[in-house]
N, C-alpha and C. Protein backbone atom coordinates (compact mmCIF):
# COMPACT_ATOMS: atom_id res chain seq x y z
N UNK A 1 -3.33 14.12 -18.28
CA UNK A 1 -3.86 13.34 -17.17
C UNK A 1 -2.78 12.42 -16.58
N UNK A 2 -1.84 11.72 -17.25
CA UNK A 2 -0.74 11.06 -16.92
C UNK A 2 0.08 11.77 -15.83
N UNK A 3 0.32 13.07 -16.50
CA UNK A 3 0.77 14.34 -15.08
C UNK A 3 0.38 14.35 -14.12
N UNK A 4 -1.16 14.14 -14.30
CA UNK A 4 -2.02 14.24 -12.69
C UNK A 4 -2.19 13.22 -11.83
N UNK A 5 -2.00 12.30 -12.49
CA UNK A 5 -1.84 10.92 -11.76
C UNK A 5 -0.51 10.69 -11.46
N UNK A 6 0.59 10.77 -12.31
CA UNK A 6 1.89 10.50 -11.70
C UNK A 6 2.56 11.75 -10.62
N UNK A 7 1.69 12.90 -10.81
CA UNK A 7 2.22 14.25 -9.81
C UNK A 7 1.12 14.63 -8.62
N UNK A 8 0.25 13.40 -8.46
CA UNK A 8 -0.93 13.61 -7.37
C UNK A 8 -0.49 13.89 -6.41
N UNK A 9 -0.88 15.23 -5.41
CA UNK A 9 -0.23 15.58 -4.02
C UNK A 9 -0.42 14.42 -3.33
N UNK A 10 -1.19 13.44 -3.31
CA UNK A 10 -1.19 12.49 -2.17
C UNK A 10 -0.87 11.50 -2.54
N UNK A 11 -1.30 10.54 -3.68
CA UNK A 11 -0.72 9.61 -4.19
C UNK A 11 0.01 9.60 -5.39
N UNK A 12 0.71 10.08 -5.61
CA UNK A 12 1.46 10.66 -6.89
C UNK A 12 3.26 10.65 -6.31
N UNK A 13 3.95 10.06 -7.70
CA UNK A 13 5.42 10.48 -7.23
C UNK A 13 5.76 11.73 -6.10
N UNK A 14 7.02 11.43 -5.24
CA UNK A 14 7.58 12.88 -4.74
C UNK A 14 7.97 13.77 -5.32
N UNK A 15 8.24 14.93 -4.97
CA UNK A 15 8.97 15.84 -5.78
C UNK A 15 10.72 15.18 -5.99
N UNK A 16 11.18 14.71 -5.11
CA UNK A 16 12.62 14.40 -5.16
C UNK A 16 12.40 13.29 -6.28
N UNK A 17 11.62 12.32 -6.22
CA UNK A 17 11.39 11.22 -7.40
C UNK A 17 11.00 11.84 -8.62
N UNK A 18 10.55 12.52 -8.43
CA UNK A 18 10.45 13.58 -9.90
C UNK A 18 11.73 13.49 -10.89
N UNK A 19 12.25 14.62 -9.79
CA UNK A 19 13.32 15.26 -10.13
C UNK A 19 14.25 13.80 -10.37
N UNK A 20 14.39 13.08 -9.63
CA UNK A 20 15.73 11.62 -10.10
C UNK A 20 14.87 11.15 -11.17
N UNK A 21 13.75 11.02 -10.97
CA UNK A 21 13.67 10.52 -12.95
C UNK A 21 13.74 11.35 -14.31
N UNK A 22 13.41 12.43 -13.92
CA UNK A 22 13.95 13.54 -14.58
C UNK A 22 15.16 13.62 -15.23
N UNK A 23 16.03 13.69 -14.29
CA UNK A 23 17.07 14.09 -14.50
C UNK A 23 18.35 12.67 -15.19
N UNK A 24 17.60 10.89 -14.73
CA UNK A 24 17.71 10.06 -15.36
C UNK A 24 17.44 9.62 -16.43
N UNK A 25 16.84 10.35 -17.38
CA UNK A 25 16.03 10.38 -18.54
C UNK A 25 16.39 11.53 -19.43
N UNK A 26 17.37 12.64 -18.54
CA UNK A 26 17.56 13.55 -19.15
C UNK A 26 16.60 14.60 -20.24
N UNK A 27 15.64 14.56 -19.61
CA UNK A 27 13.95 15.34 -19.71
C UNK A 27 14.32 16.59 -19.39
N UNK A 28 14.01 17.77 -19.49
CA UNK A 28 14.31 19.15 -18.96
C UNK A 28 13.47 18.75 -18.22
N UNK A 29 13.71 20.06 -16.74
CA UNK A 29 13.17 19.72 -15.60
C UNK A 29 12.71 21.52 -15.89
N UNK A 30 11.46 22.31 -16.36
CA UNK A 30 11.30 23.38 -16.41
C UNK A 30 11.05 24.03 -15.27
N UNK A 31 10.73 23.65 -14.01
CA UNK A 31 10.25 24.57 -13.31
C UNK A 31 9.99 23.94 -11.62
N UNK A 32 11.38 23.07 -11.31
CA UNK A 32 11.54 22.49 -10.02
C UNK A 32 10.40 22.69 -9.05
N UNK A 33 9.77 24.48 -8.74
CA UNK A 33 9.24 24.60 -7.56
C UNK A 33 8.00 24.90 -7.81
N UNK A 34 7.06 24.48 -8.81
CA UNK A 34 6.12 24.10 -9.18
C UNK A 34 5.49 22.97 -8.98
N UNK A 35 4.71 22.83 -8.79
CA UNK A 35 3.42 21.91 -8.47
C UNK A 35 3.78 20.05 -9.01
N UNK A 36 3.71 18.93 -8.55
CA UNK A 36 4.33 17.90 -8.94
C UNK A 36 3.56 17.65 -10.37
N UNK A 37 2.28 18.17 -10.63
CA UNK A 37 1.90 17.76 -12.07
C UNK A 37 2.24 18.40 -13.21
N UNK A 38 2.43 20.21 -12.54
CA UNK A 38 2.49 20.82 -13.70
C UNK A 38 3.86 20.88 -13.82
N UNK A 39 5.01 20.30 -13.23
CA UNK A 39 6.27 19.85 -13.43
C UNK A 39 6.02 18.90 -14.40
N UNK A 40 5.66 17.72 -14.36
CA UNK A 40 5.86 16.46 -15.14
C UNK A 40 4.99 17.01 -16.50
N UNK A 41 3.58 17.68 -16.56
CA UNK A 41 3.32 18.18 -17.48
C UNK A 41 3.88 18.93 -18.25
N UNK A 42 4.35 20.11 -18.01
CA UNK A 42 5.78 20.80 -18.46
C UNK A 42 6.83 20.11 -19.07
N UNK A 43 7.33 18.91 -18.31
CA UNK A 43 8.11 18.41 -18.66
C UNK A 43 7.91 17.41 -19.80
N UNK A 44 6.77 16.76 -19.49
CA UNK A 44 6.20 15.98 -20.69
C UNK A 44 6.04 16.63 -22.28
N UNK A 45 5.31 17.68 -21.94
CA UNK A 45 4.91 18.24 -23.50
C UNK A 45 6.42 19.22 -23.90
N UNK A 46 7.35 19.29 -23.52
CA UNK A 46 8.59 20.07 -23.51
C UNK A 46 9.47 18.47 -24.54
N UNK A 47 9.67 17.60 -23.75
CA UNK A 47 9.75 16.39 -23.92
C UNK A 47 9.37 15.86 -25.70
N UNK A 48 7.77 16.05 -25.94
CA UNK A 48 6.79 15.14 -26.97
C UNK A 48 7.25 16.37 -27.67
N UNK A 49 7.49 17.61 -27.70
CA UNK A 49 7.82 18.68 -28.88
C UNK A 49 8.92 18.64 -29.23
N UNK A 50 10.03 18.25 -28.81
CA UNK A 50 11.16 18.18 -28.98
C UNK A 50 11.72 16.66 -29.77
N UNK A 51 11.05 15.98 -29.06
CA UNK A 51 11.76 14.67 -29.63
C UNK A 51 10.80 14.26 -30.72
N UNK A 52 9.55 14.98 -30.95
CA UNK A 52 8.67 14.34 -31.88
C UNK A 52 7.44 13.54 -31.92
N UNK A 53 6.90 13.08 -30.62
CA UNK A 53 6.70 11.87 -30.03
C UNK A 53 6.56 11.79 -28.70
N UNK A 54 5.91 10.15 -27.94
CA UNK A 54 6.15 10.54 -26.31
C UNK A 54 6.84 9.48 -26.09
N UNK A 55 7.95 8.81 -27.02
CA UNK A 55 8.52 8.04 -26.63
C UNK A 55 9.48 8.37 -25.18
N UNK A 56 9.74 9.31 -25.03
CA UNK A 56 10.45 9.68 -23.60
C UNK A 56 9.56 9.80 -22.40
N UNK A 57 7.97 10.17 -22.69
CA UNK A 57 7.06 10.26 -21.38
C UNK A 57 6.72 8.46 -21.36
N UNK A 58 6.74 7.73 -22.48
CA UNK A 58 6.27 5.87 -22.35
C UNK A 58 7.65 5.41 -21.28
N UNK A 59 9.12 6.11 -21.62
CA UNK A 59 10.15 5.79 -20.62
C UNK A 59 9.94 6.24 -19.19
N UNK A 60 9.46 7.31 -19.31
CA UNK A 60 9.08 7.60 -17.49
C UNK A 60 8.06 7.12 -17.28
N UNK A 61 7.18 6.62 -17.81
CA UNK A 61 5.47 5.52 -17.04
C UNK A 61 6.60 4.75 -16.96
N UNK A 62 7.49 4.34 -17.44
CA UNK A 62 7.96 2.62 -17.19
C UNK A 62 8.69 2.63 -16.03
N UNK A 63 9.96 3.64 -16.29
CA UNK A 63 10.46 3.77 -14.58
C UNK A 63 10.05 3.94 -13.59
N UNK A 64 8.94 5.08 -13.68
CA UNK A 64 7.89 5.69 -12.37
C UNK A 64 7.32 4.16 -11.95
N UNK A 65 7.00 2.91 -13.22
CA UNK A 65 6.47 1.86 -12.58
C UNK A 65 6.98 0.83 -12.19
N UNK A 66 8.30 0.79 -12.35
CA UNK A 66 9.21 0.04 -11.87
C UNK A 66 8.88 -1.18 -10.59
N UNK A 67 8.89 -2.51 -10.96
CA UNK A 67 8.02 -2.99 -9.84
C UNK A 67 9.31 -2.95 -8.57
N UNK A 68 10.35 -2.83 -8.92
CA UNK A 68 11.70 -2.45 -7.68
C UNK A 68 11.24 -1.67 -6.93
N UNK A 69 10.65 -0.26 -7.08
CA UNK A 69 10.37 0.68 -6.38
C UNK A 69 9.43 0.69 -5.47
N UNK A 70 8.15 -0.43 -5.25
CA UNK A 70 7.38 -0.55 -5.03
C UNK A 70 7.77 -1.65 -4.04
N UNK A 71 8.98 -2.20 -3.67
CA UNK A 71 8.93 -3.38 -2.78
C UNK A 71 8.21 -3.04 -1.36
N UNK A 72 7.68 -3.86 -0.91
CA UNK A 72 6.52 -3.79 0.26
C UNK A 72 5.70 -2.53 0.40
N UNK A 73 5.83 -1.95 -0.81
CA UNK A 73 4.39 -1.17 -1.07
C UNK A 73 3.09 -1.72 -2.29
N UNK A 74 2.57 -2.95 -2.03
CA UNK A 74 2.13 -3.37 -3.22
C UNK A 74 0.95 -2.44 -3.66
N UNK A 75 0.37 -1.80 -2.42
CA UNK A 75 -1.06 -1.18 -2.68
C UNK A 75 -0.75 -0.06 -3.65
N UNK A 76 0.48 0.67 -3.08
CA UNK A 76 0.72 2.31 -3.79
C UNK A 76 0.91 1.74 -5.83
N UNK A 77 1.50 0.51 -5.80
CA UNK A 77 1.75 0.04 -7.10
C UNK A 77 0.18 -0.34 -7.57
N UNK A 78 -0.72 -0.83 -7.36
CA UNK A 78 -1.55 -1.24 -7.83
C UNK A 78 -2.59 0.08 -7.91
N UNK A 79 -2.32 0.79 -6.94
CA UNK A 79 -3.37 2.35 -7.28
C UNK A 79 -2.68 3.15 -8.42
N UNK A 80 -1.54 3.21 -8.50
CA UNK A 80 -0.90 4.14 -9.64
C UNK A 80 -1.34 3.57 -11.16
N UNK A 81 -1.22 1.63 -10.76
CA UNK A 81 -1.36 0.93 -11.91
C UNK A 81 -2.53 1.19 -12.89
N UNK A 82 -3.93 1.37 -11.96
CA UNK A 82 -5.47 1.29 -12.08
C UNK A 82 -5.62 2.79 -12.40
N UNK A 83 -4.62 3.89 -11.70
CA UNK A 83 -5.16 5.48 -12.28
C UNK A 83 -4.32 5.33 -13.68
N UNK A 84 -3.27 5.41 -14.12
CA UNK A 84 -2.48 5.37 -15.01
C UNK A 84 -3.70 4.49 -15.78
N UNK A 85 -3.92 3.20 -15.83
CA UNK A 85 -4.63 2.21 -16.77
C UNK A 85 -5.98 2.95 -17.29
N UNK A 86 -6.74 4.00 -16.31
CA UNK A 86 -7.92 4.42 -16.52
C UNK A 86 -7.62 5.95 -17.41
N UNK A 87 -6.52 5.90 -17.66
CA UNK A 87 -6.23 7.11 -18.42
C UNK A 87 -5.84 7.11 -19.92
N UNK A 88 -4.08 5.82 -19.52
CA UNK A 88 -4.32 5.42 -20.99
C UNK A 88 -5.15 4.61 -21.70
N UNK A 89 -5.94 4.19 -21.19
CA UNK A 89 -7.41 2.99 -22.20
C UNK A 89 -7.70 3.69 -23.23
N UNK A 90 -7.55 5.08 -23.41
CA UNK A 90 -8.34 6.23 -23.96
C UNK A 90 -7.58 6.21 -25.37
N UNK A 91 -5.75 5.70 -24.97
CA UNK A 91 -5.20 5.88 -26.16
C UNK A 91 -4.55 4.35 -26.77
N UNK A 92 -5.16 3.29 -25.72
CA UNK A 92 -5.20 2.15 -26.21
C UNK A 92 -4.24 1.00 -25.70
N UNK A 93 -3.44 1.61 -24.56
CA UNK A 93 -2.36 1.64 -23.77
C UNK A 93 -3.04 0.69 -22.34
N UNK A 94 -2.18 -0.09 -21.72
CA UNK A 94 -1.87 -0.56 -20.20
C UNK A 94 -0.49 -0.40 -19.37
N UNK A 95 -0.84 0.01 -18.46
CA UNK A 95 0.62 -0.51 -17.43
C UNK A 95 0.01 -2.06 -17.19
N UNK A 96 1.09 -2.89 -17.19
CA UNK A 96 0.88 -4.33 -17.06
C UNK A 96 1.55 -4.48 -15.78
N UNK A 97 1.25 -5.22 -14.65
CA UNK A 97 2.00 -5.44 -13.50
C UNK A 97 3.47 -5.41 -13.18
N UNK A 98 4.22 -6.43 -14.85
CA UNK A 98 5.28 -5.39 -14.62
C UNK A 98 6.37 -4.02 -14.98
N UNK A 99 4.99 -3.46 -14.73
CA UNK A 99 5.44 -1.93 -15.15
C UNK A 99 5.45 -0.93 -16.56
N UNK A 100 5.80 -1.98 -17.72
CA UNK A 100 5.75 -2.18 -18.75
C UNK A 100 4.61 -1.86 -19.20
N UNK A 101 4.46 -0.77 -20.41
CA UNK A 101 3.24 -0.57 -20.71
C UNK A 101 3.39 -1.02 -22.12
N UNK A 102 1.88 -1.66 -22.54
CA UNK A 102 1.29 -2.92 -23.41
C UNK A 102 0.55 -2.16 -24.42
N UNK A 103 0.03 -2.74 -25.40
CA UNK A 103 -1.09 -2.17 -25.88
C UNK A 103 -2.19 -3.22 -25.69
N UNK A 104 -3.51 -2.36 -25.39
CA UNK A 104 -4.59 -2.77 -24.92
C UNK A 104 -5.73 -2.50 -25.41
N UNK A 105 -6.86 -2.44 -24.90
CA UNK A 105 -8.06 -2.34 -25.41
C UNK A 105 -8.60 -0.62 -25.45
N UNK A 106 -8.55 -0.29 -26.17
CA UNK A 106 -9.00 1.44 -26.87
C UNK A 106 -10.44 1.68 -26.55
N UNK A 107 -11.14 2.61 -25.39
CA UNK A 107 -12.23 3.10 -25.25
C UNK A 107 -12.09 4.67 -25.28
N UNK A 108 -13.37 4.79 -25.98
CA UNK A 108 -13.57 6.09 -26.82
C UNK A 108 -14.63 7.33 -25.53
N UNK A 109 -15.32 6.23 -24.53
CA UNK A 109 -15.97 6.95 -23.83
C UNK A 109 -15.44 6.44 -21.74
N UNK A 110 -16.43 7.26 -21.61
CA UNK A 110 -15.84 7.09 -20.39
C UNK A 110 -16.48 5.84 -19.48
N UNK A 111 -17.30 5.29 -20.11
CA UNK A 111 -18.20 3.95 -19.55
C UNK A 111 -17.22 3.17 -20.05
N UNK A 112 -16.61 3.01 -21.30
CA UNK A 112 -15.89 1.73 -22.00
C UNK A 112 -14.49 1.76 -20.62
N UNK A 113 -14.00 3.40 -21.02
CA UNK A 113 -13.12 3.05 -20.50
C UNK A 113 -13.05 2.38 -18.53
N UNK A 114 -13.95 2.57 -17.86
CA UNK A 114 -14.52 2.07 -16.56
C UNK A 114 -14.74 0.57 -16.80
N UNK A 115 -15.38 -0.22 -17.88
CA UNK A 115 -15.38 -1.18 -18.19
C UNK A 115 -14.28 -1.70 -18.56
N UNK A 116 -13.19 -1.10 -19.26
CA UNK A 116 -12.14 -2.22 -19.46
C UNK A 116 -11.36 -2.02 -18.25
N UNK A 117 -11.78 -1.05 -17.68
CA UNK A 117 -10.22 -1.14 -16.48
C UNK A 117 -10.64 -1.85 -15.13
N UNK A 118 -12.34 -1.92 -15.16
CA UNK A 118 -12.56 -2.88 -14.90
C UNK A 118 -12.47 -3.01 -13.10
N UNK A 119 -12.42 -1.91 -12.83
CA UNK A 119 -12.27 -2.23 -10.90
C UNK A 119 -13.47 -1.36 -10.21
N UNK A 120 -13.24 -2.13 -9.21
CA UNK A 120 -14.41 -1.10 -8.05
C UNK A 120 -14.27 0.65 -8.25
N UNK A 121 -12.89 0.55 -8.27
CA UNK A 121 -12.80 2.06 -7.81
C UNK A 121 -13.23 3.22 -8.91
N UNK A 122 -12.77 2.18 -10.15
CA UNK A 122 -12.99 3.40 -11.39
C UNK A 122 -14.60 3.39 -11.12
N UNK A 123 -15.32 2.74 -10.86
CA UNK A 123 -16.42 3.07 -11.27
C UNK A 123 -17.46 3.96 -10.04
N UNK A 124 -16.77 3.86 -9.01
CA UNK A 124 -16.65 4.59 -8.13
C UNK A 124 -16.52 6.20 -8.09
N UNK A 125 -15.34 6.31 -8.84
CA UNK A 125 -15.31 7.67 -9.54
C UNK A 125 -15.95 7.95 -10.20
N UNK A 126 -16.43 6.93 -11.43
CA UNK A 126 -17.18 7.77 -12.84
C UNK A 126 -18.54 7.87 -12.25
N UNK A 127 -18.91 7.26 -11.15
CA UNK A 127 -20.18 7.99 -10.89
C UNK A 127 -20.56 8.75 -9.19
N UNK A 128 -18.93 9.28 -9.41
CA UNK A 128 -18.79 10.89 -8.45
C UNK A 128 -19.18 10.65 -6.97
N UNK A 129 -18.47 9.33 -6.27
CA UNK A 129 -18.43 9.12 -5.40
C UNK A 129 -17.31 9.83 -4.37
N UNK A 130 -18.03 10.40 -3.36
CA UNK A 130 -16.68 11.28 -2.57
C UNK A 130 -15.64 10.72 -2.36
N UNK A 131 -14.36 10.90 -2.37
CA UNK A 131 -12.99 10.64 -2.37
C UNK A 131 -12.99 9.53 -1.11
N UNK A 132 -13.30 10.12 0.09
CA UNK A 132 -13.18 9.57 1.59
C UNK A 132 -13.98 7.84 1.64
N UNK A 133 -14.87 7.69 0.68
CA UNK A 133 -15.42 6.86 0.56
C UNK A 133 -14.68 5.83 0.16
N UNK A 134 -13.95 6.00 -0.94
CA UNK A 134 -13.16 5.55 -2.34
C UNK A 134 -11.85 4.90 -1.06
């Protein structure tokens, strides 16, 4: 899910930002002309098998969140912040504003996790509100 949120066709990294964090992290990049999630997915679990761990995918949430990158885009930072946050709650994890991911409060279902993350929008989603609305 981290894939799908950081490789979202619309609000999700570019492909060129992909690829420069990629390739800054020295991550294999399996399959350039593939889809922006199932790149970072690819690349992620290529990544967690190799090194043991996701200590190299916790380094790309941190760069991808870089609050530098985000100068006078505060909104695109705070939507990535809230999808990313509504994903890792699950494994106990936050992106913290700056960028830096924390450990946080662990929900096991999908109400907890809407409750700790705690915004309009998640809950918006968890009860299957059309996108255009959102």
């Amino acid at each position: 899910m981290i894939a799908r949120v950081l490789g979202h066709t619309d609000t999700g990294l570019t492909g060129p930002e992909i690829g420069q964090l990629l390739g800054s992290l020295k991550m294999h990049d399996p399959n350039p002309t593939d889809t922006k999630w199932r790149r970072l997915f690819a690349a992620f679990a290529t990544s967690h098998n190799t090194m043991g761990g996701p200590k190299r995918i916790v380094t790309f949430i941190t760069q991808a969140m870089s609050p530098l990158l985000y100068t006078g885009k505060q909104d695109q930072f705070v939507n990535r912040q809230e999808s990313l946050n509504e994903v890792l709650v699950h494994v106990g994890l936050k992106v913290l504003d700056t960028g830096q991911l924390a450990k946080g409060p662990k929900a096991s279902t999908l109400s907890e996790a809407a409750a700790h993350a705690n915004t309009l929008r998640t809950e918006l989603h968890r009860r299957g509100t059309h996108p255009e609305v959102i």
